[in-house]
C-alpha atoms as a PDB file:
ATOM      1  CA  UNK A   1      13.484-120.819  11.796  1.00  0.00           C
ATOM      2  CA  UNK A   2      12.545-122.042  15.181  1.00  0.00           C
ATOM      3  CA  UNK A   3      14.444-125.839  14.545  1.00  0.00           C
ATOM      4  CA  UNK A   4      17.717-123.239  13.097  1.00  0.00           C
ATOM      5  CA  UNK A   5      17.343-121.401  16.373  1.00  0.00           C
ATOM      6  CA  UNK A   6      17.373-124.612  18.816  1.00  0.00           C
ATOM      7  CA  UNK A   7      20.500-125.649  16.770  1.00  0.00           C
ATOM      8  CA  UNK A   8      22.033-122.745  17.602  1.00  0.00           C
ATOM      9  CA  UNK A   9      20.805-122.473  21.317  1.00  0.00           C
ATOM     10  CA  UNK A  10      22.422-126.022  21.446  1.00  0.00           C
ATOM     11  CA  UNK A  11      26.136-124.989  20.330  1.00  0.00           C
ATOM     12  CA  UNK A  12      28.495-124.776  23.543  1.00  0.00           C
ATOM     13  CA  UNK A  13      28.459-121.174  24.966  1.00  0.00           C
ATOM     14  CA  UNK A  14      31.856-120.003  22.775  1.00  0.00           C
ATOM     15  CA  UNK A  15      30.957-120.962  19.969  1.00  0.00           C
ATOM     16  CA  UNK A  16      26.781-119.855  20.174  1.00  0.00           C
ATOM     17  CA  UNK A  17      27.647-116.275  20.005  1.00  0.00           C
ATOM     18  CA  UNK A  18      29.365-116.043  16.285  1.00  0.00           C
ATOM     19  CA  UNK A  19      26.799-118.683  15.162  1.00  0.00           C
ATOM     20  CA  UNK A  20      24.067-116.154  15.843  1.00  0.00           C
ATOM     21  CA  UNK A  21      26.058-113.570  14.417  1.00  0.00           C
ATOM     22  CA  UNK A  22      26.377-115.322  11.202  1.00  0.00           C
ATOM     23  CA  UNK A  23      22.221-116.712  11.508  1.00  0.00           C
ATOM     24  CA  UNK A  24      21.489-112.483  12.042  1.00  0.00           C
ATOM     25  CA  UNK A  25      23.452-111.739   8.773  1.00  0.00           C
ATOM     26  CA  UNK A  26      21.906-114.306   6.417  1.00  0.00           C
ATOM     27  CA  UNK A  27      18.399-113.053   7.837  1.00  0.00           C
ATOM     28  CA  UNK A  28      19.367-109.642   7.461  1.00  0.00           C
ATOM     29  CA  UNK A  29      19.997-110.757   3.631  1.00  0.00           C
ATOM     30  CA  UNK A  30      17.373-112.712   2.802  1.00  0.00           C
ATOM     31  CA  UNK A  31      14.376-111.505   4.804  1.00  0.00           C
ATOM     32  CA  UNK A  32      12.020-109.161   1.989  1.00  0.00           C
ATOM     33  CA  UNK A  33      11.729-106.524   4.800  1.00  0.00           C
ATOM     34  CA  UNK A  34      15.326-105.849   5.247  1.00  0.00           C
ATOM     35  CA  UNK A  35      17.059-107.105   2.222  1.00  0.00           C
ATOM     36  CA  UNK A  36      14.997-103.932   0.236  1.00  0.00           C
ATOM     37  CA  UNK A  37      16.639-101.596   2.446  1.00  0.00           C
ATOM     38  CA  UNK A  38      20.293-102.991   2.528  1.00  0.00           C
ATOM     39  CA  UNK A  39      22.740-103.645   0.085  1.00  0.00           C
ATOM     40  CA  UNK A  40      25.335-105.087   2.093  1.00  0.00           C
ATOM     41  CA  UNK A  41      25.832-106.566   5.378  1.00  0.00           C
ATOM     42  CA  UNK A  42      29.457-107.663   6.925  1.00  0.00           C
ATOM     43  CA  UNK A  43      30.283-109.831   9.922  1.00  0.00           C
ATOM     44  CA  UNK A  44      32.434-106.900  12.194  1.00  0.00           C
ATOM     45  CA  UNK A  45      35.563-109.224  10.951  1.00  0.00           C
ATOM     46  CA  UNK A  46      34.829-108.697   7.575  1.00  0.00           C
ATOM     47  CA  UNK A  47      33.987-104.995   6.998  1.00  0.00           C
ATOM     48  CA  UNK A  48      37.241-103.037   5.911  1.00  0.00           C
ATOM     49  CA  UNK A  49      36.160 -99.981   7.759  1.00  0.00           C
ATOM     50  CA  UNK A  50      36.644-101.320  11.294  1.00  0.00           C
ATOM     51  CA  UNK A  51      38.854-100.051  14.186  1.00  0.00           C
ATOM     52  CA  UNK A  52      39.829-102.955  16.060  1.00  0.00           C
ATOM     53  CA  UNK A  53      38.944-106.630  17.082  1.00  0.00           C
ATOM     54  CA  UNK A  54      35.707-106.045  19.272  1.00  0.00           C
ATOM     55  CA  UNK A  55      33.797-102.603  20.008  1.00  0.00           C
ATOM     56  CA  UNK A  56      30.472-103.889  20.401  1.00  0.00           C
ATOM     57  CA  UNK A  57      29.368-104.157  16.960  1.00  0.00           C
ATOM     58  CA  UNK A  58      28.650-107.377  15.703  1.00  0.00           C
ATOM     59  CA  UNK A  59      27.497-106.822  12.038  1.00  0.00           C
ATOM     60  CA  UNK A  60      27.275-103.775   9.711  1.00  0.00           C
ATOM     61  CA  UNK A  61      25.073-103.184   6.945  1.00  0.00           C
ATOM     62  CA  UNK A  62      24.825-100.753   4.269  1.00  0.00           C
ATOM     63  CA  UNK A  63      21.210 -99.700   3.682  1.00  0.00           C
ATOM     64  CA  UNK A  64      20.726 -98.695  -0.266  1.00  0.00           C
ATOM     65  CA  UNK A  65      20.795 -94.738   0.448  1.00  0.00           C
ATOM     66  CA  UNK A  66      24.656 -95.241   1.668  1.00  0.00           C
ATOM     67  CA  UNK A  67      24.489 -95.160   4.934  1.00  0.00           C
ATOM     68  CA  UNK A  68      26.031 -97.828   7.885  1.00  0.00           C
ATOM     69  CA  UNK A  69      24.076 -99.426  10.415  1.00  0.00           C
ATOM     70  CA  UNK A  70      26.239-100.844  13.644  1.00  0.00           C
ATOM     71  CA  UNK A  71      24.214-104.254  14.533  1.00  0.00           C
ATOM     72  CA  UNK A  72      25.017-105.464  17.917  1.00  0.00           C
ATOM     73  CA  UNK A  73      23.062-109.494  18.570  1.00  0.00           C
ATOM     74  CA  UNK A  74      22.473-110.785  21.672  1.00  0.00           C
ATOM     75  CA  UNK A  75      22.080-115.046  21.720  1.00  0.00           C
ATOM     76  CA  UNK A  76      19.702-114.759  25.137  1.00  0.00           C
ATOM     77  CA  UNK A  77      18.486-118.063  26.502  1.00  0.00           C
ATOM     78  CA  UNK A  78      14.710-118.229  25.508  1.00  0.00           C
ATOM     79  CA  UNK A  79      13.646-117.810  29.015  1.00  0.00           C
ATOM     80  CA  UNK A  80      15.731-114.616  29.243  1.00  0.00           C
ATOM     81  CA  UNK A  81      14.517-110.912  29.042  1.00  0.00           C
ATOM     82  CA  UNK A  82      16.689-108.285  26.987  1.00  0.00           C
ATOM     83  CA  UNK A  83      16.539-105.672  29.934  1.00  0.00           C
ATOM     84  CA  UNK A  84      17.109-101.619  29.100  1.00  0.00           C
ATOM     85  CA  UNK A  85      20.647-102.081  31.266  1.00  0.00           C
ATOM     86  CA  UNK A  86      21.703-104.755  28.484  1.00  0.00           C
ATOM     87  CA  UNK A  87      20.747-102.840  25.576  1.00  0.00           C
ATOM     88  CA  UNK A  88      22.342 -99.703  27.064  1.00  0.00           C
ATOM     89  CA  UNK A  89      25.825-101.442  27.856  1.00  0.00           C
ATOM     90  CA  UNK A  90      25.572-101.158  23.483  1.00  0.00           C
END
C-alpha cells in the first residue's frame, strides 16, 4: 500500500484528491475489517441519493444493517497533521 500511496502523493494537486477518493473506496471494499460491515460503497458522483455536486462528502457506504455512512478523505502531505479545525470544517 505504501508504493500505491507515493503514486498517488505524486499525481499533480487536481487530480490527487479524486485519486484518493477512488484508493479510499476500493480499501473500503476489499479490506476484511470493513468489507464485513458494508455492502456498498459509492464515489459521492455515483450514489443516486445525493443533493448536489459537492457537500463535503466524498464517498458513501451502506453498512449491511441498512444504514449510510457520509465518508469525507483528506489526501494530507505525509508530513502534515489532520488538526481538530480540519476535521470539524466536515
Amino acid at each position: 500500500m505504501p508504493a500505491v500511496l507515493d503514486r498517488v502523493s505524486a499525481l499533480p494537486v487536481i487530480l490527487r484528491g479524486r485519486a484518493f477518493e477512488r484508493l479510499v473506496k476500493w480499501w473500503l471494499t476489499a479490506d476484511p475489517v470493513y468489507a464485513a460491515q458494508l455492502r456498498r460503497v459509492w464515489l459521492w458522483d455515483e450514489w443516486t441519493g445525493r443533493w448536489g455536486p459537492d457537500c463535503g462528502i466524498d464517498l458513501v457506504a451502506e453498512a449491511r444493517g441498512g444504514s449510510l455512512w457520509a465518508v469525507q478523505t483528506k489526501a494530507y502531505d505525509r508530513d502534515a497533521s489532520v488538526t481538530k479545525a480540519g476535521v470539524d470544517s466536515f
